[in-house]
Protein backbone atom coordinates (compact mmCIF):
# COMPACT_ATOMS: atom_id res chain seq x y z
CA UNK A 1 0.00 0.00 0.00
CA UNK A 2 1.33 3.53 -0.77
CA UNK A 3 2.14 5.84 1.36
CA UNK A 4 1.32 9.42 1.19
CA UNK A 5 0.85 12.88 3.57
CA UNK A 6 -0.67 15.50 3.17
CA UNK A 7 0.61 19.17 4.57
CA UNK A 8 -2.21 21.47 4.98
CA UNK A 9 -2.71 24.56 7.28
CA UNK A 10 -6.52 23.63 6.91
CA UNK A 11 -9.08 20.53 7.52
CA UNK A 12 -12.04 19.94 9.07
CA UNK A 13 -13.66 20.20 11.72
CA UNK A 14 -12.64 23.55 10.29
CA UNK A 15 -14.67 24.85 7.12
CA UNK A 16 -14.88 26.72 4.48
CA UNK A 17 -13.34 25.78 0.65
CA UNK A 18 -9.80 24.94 1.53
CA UNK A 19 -10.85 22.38 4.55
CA UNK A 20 -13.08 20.55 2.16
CA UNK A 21 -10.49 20.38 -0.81
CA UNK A 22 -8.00 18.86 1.51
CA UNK A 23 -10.45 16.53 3.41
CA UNK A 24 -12.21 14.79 -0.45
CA UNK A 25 -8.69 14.75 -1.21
CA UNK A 26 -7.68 12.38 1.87
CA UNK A 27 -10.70 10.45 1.45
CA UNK A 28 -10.49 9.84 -2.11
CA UNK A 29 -6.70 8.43 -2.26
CA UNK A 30 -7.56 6.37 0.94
CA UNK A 31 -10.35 4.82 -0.76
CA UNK A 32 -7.57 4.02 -3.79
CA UNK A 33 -5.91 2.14 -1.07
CA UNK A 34 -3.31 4.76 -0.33
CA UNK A 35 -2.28 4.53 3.16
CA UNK A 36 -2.94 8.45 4.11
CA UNK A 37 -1.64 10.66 6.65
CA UNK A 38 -2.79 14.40 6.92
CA UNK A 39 -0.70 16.96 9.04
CA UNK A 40 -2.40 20.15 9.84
CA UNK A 41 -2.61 22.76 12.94
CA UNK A 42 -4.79 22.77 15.90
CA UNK A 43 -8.31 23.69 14.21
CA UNK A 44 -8.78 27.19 14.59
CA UNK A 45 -10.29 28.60 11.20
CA UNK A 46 -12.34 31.27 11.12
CA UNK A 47 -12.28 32.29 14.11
CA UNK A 48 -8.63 32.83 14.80
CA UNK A 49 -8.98 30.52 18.04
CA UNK A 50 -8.37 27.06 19.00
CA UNK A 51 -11.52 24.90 19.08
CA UNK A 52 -12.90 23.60 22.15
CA UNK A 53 -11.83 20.07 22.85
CA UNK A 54 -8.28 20.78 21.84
CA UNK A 55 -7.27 23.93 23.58
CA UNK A 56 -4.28 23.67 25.61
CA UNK A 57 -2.82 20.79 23.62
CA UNK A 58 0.54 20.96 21.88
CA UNK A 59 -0.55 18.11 19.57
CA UNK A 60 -3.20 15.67 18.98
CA UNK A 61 -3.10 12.70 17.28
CA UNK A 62 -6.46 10.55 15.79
CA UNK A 63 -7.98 8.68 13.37
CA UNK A 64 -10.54 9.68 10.69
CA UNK A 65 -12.35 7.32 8.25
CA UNK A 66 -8.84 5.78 8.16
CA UNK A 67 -7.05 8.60 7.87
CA UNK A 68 -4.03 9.15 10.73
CA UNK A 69 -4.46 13.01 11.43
CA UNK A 70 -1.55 14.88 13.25
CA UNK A 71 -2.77 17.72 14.59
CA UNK A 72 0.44 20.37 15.53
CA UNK A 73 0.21 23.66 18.09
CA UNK A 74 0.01 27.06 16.38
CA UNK A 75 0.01 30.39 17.33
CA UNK A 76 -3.61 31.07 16.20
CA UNK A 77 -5.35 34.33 14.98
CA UNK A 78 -7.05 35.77 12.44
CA UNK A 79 -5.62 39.50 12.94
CA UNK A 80 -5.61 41.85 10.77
CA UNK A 81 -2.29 42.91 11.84
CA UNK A 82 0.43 41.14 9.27
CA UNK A 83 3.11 40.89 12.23
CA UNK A 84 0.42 38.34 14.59
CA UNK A 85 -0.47 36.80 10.76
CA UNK A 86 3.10 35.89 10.01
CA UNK A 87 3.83 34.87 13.40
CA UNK A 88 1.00 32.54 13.28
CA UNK A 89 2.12 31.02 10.01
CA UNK A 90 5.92 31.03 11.31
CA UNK A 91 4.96 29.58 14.70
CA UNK A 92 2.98 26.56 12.18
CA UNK A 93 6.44 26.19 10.59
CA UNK A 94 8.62 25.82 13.60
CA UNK A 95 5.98 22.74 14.45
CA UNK A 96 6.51 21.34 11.17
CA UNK A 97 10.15 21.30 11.57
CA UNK A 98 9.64 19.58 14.58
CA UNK A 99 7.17 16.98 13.70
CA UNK A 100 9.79 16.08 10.79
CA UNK A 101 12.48 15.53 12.96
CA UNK A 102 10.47 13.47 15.06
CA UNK A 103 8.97 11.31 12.67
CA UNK A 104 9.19 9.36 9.62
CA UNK A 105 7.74 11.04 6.41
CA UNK A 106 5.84 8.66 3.80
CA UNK A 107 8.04 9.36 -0.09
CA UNK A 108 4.94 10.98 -1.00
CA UNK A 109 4.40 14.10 0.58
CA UNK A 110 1.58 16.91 -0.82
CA UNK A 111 2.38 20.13 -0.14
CA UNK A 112 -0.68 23.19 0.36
CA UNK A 113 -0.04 26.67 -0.80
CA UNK A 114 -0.81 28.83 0.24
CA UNK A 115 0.59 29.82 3.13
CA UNK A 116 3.91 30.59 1.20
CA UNK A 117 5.73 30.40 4.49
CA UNK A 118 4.39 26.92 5.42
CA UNK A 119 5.33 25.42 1.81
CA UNK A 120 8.42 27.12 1.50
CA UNK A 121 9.30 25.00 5.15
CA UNK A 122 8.04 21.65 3.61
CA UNK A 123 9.78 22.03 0.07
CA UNK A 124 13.19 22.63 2.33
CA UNK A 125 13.20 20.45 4.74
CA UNK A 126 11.69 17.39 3.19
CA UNK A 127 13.27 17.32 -0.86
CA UNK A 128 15.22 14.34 -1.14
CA UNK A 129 15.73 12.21 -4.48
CA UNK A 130 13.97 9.53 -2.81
CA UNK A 131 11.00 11.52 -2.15
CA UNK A 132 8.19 13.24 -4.50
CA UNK A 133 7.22 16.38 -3.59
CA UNK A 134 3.49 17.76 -4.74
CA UNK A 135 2.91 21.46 -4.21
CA UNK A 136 -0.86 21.84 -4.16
CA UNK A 137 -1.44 25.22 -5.37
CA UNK A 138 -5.35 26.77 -4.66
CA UNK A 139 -4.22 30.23 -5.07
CA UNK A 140 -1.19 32.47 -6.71
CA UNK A 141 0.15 34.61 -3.98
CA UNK A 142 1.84 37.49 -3.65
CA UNK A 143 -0.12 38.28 -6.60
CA UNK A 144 -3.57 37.32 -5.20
CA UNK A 145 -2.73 39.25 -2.17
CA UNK A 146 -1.13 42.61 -4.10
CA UNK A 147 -4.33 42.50 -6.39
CA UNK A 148 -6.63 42.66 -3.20
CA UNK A 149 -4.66 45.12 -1.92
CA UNK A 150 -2.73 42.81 1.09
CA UNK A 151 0.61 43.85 -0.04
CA UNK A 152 2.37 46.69 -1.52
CA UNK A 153 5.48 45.76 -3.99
CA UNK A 154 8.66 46.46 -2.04
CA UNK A 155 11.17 44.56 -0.75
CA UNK A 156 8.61 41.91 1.60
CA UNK A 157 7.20 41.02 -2.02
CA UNK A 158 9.97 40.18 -3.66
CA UNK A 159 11.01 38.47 -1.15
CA UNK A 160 7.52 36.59 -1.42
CA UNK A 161 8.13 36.28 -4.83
CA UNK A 162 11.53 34.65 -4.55
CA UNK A 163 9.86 31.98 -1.86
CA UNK A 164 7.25 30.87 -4.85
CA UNK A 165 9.78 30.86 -7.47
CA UNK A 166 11.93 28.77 -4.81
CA UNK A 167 8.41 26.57 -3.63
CA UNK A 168 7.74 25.85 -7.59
CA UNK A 169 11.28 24.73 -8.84
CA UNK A 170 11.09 22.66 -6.11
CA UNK A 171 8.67 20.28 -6.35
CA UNK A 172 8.14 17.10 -8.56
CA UNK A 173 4.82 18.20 -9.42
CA UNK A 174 2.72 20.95 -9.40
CA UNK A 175 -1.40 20.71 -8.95
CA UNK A 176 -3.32 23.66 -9.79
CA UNK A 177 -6.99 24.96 -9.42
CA UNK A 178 -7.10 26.77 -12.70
CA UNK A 179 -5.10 27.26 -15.80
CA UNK A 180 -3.92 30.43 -14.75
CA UNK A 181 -2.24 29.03 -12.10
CA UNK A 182 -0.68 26.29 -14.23
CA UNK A 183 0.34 28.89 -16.88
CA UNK A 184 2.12 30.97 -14.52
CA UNK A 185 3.84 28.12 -12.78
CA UNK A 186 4.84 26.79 -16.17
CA UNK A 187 6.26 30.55 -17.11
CA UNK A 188 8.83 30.45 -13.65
CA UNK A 189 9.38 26.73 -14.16
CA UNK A 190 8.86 25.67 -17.81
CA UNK A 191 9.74 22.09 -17.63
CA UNK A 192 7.56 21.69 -14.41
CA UNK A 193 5.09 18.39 -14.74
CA UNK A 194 1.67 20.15 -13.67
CA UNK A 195 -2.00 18.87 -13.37
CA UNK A 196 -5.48 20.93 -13.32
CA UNK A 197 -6.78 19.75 -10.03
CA UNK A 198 -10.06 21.47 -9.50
CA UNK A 199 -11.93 21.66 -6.13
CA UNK A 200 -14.65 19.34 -7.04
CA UNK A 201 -17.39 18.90 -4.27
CA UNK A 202 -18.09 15.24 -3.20
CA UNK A 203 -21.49 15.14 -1.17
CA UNK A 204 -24.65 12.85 -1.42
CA UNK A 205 -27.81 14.65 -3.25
CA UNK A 206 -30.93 14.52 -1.51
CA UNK A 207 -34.75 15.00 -2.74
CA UNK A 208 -34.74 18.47 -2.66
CA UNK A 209 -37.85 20.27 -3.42
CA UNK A 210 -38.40 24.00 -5.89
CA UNK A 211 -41.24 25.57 -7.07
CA UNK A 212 -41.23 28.87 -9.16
CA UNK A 213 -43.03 31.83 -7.28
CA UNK A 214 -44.11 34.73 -8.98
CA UNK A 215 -42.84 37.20 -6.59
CA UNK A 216 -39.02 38.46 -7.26
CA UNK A 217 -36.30 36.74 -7.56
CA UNK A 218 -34.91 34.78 -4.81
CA UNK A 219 -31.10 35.22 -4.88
CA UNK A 220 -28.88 33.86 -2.28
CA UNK A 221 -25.10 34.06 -1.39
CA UNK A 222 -23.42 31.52 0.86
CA UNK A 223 -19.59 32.03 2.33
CA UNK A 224 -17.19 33.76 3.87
CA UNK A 225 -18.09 37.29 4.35
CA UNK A 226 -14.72 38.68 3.36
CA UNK A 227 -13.26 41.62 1.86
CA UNK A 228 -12.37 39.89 -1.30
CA UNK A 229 -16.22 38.76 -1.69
CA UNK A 230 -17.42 42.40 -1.33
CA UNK A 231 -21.37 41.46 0.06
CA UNK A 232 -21.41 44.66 2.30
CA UNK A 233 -21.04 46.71 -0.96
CA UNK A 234 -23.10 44.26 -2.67
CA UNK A 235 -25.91 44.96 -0.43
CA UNK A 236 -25.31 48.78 -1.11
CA UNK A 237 -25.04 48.30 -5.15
CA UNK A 238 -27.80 45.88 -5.90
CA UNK A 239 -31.44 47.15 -7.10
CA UNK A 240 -34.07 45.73 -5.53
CA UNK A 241 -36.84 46.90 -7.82
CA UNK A 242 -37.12 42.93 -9.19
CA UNK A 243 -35.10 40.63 -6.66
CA UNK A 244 -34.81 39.46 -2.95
CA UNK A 245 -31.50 38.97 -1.78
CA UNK A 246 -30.28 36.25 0.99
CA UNK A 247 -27.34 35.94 3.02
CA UNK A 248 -25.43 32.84 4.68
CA UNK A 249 -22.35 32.72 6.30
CA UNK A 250 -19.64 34.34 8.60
CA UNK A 251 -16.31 36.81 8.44
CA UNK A 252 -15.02 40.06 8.48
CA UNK A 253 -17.92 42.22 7.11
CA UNK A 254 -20.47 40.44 9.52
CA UNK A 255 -21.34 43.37 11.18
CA UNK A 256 -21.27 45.67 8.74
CA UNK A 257 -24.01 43.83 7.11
CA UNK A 258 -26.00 43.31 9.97
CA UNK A 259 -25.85 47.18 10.53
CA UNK A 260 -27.06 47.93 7.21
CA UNK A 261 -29.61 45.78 7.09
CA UNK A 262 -31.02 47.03 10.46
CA UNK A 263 -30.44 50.74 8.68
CA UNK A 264 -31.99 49.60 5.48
CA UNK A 265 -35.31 47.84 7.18
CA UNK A 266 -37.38 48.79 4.01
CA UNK A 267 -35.23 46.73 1.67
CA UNK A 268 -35.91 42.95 1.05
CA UNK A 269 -32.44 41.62 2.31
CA UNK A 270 -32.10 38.89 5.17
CA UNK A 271 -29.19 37.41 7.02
CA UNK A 272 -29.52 34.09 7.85
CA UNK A 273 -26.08 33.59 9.78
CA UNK A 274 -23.91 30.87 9.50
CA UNK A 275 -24.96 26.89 9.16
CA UNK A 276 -23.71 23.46 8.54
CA UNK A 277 -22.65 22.36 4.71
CA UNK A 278 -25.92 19.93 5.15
CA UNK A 279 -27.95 22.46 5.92
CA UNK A 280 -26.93 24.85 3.66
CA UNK A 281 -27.08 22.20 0.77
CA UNK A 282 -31.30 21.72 1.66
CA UNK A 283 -31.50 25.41 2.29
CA UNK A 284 -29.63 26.85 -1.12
CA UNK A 285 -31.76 24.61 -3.74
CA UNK A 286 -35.06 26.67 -2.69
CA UNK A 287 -34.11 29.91 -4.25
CA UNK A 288 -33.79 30.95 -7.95
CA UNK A 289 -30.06 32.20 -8.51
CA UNK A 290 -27.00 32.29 -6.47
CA UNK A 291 -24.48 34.81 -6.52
CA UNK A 292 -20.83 34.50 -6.83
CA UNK A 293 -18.83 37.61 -6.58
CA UNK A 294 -15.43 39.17 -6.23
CA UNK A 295 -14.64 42.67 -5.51
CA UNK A 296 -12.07 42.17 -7.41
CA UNK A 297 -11.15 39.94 -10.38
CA UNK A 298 -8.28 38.03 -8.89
CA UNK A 299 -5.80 36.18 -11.14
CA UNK A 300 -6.06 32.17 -10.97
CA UNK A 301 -9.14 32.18 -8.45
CA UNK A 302 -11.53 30.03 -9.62
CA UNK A 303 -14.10 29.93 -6.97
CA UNK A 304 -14.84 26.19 -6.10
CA UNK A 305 -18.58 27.78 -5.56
CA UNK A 306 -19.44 27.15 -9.26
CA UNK A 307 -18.54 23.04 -8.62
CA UNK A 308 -20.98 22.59 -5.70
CA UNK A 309 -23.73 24.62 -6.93
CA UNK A 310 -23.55 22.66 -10.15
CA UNK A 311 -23.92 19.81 -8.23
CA UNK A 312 -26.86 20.59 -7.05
CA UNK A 313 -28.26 22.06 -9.93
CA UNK A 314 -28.79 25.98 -8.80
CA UNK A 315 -28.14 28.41 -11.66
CA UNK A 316 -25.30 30.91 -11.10
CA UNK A 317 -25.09 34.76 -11.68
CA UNK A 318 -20.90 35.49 -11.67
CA UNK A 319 -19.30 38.49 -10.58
CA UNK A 320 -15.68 38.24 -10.59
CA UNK A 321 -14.08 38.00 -14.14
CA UNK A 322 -11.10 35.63 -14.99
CA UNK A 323 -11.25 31.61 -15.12
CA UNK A 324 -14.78 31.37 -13.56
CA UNK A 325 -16.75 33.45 -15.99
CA UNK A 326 -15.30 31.12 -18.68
CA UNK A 327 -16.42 28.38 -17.29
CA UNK A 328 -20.37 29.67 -16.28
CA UNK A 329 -20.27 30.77 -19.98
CA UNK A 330 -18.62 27.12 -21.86
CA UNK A 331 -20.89 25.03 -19.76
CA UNK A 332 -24.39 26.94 -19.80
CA UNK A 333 -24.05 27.65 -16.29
CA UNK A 334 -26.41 30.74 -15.85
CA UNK A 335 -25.14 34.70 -16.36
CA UNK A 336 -22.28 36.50 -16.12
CA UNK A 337 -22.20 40.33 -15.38
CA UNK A 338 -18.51 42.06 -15.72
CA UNK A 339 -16.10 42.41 -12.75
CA UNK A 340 -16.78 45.60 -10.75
CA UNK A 341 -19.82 46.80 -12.80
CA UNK A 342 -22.60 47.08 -10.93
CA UNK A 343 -24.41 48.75 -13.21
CA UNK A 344 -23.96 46.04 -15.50
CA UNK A 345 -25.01 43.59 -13.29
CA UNK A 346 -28.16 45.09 -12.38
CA UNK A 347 -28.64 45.45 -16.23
CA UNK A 348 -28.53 41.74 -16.09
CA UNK A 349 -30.50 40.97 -12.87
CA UNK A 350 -33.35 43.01 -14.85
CA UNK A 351 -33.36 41.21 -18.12
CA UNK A 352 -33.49 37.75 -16.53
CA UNK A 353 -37.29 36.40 -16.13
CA UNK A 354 -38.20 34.67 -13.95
CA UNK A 355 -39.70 31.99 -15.51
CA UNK A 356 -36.90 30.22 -16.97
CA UNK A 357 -35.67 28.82 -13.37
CA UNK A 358 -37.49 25.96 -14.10
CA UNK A 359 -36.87 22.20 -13.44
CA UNK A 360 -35.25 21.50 -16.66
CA UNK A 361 -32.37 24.30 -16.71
CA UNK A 362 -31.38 22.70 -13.27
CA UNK A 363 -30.97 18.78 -14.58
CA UNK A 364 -29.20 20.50 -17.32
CA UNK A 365 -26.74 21.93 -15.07
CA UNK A 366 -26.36 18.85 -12.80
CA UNK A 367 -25.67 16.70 -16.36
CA UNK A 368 -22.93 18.90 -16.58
CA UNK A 369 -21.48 18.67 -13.22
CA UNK A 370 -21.85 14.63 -13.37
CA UNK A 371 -20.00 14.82 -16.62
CA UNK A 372 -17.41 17.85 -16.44
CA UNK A 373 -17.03 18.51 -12.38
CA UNK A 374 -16.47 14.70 -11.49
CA UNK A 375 -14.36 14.02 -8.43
CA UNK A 376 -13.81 10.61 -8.73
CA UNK A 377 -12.70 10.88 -12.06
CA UNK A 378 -10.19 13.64 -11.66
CA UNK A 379 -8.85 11.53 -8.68
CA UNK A 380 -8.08 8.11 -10.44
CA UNK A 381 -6.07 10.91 -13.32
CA UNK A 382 -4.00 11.74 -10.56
CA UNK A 383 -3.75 8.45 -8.47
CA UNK A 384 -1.13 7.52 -11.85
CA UNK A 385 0.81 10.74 -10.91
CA UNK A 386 1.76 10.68 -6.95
């Protein structure tokens, strides 16, 4: 039985996209009969603190559906502040270094970046001729982070820079989320062996029930209320006149939508909080349209969004440019409205009537997802790579 472990500075019980990548990932090669081993920090994502039923623990050790999970101490906090950030992410490093002295590591090893930091650590301390390296790659930064306005080019981004060009040339193989990111790895490392690993949702589909109202449009959003998503101005952009617009989830601009929701009583906007995956699953297939968007249109994000909503069949309206809105337009998905326009997108939110979110644009989207968006078969492509 192969060996292989996986480095991650996310997994569940933590959520969001990242945890869930990692986690099908696991459970698909252990179901290949890979022996699997995942090594990630004490859970403590979103919130920037460690979970109950692990705090005060400099390790913890279990098993998972088969999976050996080695769980390592970390400075956690989701600060603002980029000193407390990098100290987190160093402090996550310094237990890596540890845990590999201590303990043997599989030939196999597959690497998550970002955090630069934390991959930069792996590729040095664990490339060897008898080992394969995989850098996982989910998002480019520093560019990601200078687009969204994280960093400033100066001497701490080319430093960045020269820690990707370093994390890149060192691995055996790349995996990458979009071809953007495999392009640009390929332009820094030309000869680099890559592979298009998309973040392909693996959940059981229930009997879920949808009936057409003739009221406005229902559209929802579900995620991480971030800056990069941009749902606080969102709520302020969007016209109303024709649409209802739902909220799900948790972050940053939490509060900031609560307040102007409170401020704005007369428009039709609600804020459901944050639920499970489950839930959220039952609870997304009863409105019309989801949203996707992205204050800003951020080179190689593909939002892993579009996969599970495909899944289950909910048309898409996306708002973020790049990768994604080629891939709602190739595969029928549902509209696209350009990057940063809001104008434009209420242009579209008008034309769209209402009557097409019927039941056979939704099994047309699923068809697609059970033929393009399959996890199973993107996993036995790259079971004949590790």
């Amino acid at each position: 039985m192969k060996e292989v472990m996986i480095i991650t500075s996310y997994f569940p019980p933590e959520t969001g996209a990242a945890s869930n990548r990692i986690f099908h990932l696991a459970e698909g090669l252990q179901k290949r009969k890979f022996n699997v081993s995942v090594v990630t920090p004490l859970p403590n994502y979103p919130t920037g603190k460690i979970f109950d039923g692990y705090k005060g623990r400099f390790s913890h050790k279990s098993t998972e559906k088969g999976i050996s999970v080695h769980r390592l101490w970390i400075y956690a906090s989701n600060s603002k502040n980029k000193i407390l950030r990098l100290i987190a992410m160093l402090s996550y490093s310094f237990s890596l270094v540890w845990f590999f002295i201590r303990n043997a590591i599989p030939k196999t090893a597959i690497v998550q970046s970002p955090p630069l930091l934390v991959a930069f650590t792996c590729m040095l301390c664990l490339k060897s001729k008898k080992r394969k390296l995989v850098l996982n790659v989910s998002d480019l930064w520093p560019i990601a982070g200078l687009e969204l306005g994280a960093f400033k080019k100066g001497w701490s981004y080319r430093l960045l820079e020269k820690i990707e060009r370093f994390n890149y040339k060192r691995a055996d193989l790349v995996l990458g989320q979009s071809h953007e990111i495999l392009s640009h790895v390929q332009s820094i490392a030309p000869q680099k062996d890559t592979y298009l690993y998309r973040n392909y949702p693996d959940f059981e589909i229930g009997d879920y029930e949808y009936a057409i109202t003739e009221k406005r449009i229902k559209i929802v959003y579900a995620g991480l209320l971030g800056i990069a998503q941009g749902i606080y101005k969102l709520c302020q952009e969007l016209d109303y006149e024709k649409i209802e617009f739902h909220i799900y989830g948790s972050g940053a601009e939490q509060f900031k939508i609560e307040s102007f929701i409170k401020e704005n009583a007369e428009l039709p906007i609600v804020y459901h909080g944050h639920i499970s995956r489950s839930e959220l699953h039952t609870e997304l297939v009863k409105y019309d349209l989801t949203i996707i968007p992205l204050l800003k249109r951020i080179y190689g994000s593909v939002p892993s969004k579009i996969f599970e909503y495909a899944k289950l069949g909910l048309p898409m309206l996306y708002f973020g440019g790049g990768e994604g809105e080629d891939i709602i337009r190739k595969h029928h998905l549902g509209w696209v409205a350009e990057a940063g326009n809001y104008n434009h997108l209420n242009e579209v939110l008008s034309s769209i009537d209402k009557s097409v979110f019927e039941k056979e644009m939704r099994n047309n989207i699923q068809d697609v997802a059970k033929k393009e968006f399959d996890l199973n078969t993107q996993l036995s492509k790259l079971e004949h790579k590790l």
